[in-house]
Protein backbone atom coordinates (compact mmCIF):
# COMPACT_ATOMS: atom_id res chain seq x y z
CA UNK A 1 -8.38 9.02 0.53
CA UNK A 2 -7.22 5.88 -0.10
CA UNK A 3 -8.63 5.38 -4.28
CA UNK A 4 -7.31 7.40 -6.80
CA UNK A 5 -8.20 8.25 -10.39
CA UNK A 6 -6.18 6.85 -13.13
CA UNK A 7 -6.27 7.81 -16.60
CA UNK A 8 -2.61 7.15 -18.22
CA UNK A 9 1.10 7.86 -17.59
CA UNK A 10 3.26 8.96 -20.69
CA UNK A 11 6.76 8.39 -20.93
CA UNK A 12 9.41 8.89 -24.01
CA UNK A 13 8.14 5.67 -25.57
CA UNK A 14 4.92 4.24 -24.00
CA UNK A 15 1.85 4.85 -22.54
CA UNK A 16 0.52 3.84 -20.31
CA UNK A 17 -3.02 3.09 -19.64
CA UNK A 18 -6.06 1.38 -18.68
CA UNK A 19 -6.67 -2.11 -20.54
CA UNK A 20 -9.38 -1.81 -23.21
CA UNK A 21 -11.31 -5.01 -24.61
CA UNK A 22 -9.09 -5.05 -27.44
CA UNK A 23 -6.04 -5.87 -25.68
CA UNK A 24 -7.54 -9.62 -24.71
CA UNK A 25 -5.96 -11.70 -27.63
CA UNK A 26 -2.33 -10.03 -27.26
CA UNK A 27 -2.41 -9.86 -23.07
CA UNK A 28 -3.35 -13.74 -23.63
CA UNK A 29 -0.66 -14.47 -26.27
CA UNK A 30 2.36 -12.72 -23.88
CA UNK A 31 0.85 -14.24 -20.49
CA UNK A 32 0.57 -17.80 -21.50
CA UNK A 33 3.60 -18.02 -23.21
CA UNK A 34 5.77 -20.76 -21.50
CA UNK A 35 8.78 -17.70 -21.06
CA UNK A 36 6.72 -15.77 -20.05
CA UNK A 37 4.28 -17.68 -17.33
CA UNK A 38 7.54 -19.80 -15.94
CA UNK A 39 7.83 -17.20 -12.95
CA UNK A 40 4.73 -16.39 -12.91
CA UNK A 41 1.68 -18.18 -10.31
CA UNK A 42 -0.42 -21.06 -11.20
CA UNK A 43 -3.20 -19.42 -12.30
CA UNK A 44 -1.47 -18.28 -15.62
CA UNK A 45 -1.36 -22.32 -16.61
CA UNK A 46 -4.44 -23.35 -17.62
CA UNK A 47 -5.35 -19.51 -18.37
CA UNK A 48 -8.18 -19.51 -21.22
CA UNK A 49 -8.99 -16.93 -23.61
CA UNK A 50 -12.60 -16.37 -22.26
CA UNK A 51 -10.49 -15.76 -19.14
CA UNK A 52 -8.29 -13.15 -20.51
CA UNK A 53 -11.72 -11.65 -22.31
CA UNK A 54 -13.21 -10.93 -19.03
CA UNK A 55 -9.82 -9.85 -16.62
CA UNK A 56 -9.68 -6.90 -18.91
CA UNK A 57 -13.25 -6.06 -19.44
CA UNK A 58 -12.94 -6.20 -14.91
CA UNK A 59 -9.85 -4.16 -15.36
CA UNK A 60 -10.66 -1.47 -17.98
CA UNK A 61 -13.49 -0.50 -15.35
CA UNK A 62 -11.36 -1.12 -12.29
CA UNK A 63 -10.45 1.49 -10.03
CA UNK A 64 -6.92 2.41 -8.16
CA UNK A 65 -6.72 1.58 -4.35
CA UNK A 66 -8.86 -0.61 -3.36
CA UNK A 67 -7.67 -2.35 -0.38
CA UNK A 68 -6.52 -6.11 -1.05
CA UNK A 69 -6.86 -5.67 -5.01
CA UNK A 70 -4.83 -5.45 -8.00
CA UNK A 71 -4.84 -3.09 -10.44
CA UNK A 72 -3.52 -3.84 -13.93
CA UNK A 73 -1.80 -0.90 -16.33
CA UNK A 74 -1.20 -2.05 -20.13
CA UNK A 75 1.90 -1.25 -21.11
CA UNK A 76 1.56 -0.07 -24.79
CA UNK A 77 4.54 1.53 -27.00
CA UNK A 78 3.33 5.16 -28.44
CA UNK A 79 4.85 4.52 -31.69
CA UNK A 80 2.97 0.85 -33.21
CA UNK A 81 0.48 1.37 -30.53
CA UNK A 82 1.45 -2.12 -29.76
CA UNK A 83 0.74 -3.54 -26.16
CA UNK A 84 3.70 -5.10 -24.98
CA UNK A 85 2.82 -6.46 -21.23
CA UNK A 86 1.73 -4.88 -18.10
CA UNK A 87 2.10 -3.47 -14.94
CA UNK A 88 0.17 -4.46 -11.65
CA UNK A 89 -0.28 -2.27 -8.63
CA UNK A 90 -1.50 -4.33 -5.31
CA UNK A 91 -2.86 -1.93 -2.82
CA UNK A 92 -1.85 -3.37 0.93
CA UNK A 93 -4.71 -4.61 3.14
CA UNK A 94 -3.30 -3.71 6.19
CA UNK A 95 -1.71 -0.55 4.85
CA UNK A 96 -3.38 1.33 2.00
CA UNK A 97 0.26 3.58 2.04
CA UNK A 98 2.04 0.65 1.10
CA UNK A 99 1.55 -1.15 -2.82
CA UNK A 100 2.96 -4.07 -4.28
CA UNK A 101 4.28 -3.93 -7.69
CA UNK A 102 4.42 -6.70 -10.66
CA UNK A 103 5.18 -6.22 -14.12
CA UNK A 104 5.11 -8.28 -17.03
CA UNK A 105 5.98 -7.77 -20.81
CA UNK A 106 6.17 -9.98 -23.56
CA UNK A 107 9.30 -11.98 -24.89
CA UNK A 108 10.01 -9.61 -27.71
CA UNK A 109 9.72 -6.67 -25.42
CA UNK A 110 12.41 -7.96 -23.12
CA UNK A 111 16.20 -6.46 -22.82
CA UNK A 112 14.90 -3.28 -24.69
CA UNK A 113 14.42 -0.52 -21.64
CA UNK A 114 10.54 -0.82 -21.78
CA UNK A 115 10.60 -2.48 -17.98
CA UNK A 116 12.97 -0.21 -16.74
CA UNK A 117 11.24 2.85 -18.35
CA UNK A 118 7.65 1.71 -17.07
CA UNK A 119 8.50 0.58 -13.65
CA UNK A 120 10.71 4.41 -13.14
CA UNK A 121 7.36 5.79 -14.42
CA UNK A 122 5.26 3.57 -12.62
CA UNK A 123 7.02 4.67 -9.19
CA UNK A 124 7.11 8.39 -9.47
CA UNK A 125 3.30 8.11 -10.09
CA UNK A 126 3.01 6.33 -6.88
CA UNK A 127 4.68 8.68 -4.78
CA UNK A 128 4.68 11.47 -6.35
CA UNK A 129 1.08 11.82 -7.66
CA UNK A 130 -0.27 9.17 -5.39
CA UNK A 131 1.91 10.12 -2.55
CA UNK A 132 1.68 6.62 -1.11
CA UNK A 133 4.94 5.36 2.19
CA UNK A 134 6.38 2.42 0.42
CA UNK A 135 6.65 0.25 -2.45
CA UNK A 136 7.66 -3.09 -2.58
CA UNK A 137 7.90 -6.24 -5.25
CA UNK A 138 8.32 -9.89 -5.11
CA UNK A 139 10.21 -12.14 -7.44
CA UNK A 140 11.45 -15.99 -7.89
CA UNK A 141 14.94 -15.26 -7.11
CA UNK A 142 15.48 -17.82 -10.17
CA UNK A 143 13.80 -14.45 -12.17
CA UNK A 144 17.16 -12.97 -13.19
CA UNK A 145 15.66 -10.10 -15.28
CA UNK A 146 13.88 -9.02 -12.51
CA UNK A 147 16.08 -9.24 -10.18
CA UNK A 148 18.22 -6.97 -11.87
CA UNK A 149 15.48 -4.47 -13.06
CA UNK A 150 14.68 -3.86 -9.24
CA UNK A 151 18.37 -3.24 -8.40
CA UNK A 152 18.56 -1.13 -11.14
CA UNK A 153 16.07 1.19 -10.63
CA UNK A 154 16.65 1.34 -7.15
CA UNK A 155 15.03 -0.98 -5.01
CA UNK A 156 16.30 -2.19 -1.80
CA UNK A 157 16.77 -6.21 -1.64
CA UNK A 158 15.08 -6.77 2.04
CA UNK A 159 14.54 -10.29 2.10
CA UNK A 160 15.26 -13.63 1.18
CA UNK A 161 12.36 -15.94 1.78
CA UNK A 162 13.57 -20.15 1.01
CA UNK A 163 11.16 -21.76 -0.26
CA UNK A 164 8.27 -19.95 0.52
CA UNK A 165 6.51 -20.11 -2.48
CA UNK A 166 4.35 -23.17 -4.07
CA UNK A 167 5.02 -22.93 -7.87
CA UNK A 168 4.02 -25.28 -10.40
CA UNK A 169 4.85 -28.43 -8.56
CA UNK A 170 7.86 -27.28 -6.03
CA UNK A 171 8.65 -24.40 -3.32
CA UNK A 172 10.43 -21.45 -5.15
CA UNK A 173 12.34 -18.92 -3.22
CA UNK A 174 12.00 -15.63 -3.54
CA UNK A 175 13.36 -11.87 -3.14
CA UNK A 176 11.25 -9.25 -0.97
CA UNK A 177 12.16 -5.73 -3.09
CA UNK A 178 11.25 -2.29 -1.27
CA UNK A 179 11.61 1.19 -1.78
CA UNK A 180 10.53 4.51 0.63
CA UNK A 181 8.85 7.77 -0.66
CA UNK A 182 11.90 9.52 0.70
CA UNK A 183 14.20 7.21 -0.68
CA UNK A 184 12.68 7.64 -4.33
CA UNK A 185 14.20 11.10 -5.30
């Protein structure tokens, strides 16, 4: 009950989709970019292009709901077929109902609608076609764009954790983000 199938999610101007191997190079060009990564955990630091090579070859055969994993959704525009960042759905250990959400795209993607447009899409596939209780999303409350992405699409700001986080060399603070099945409509 718990896994689902995905396949791909089509909106005005993207798709999308499972990663394919083809996507390594750009996904790491746009995740290792210093813009980009500054938000972003440790682990996208030192992150080698072997490394990106074999996250998508694990995540083109990856499946939805898995408890404790995450997912990752390329983000690709319908009209270059350009991919221009990603989406990440983390399915709750304690509570397969309840998923995390992440989303990334790359500098030149930025200010454009794309985030707002895949995260809206993103969320009605979650509860409406996935009919999962709750989603929520953490940022650096330093994150700005993020910030204001979740407000704007409707998330609830729930909490304010100080200093909670241990990013590149300091503790960060950051912004718990929720949003209910029944608050969605």
């Amino acid at each position: 009950m718990s896994q689902i199938k995905f396949s791909k999610i089509e909106t005005k101007r993207l798709e999308l989709r499972k990663f394919k191997e083809t996507d390594a190079e750009v996904f790491f060009q746009y995740r290792t970019n210093p813009k980009v990564a500054l938000y972003q955990s440790e682990l996208w630091v030192d992150f080698t292009i072997e490394q990106a090579v074999e996250f998508v070859r694990e995540q083109s055969d990856f499946e939805l709901g898995i408890p404790d994993s995450w997912f990752q959704i390329a983000i690709e525009l319908k009209d270059t077929r350009s991919l221009v960042g990603d989406l990440a759905i983390h399915t709750l250990p304690q509570d397969v109902n309840q998923v995390e959400i992440g989303f990334t795209l790359g500098p030149e993607y930025q200010n454009k609608g794309f985030g707002i447009e895949a995260v809206r899409s993103l969320l009605g596939f979650i509860f409406d076609a996935w009919n999962r209780h709750r989603v929520i999303a953490i940022t650096d409350v330093r994150n700005k764009r993020s910030v204001k992405l979740l407000e704007k699409i409707g998330m609830r700001k729930e909490g304010h954790f100080i200093k909670n986080a241990w990013n590149k060399g300091e503790y960060t603070d950051e912004y718990l983000f929720a949003l209910l099945k029944e608050e969605w409509k």
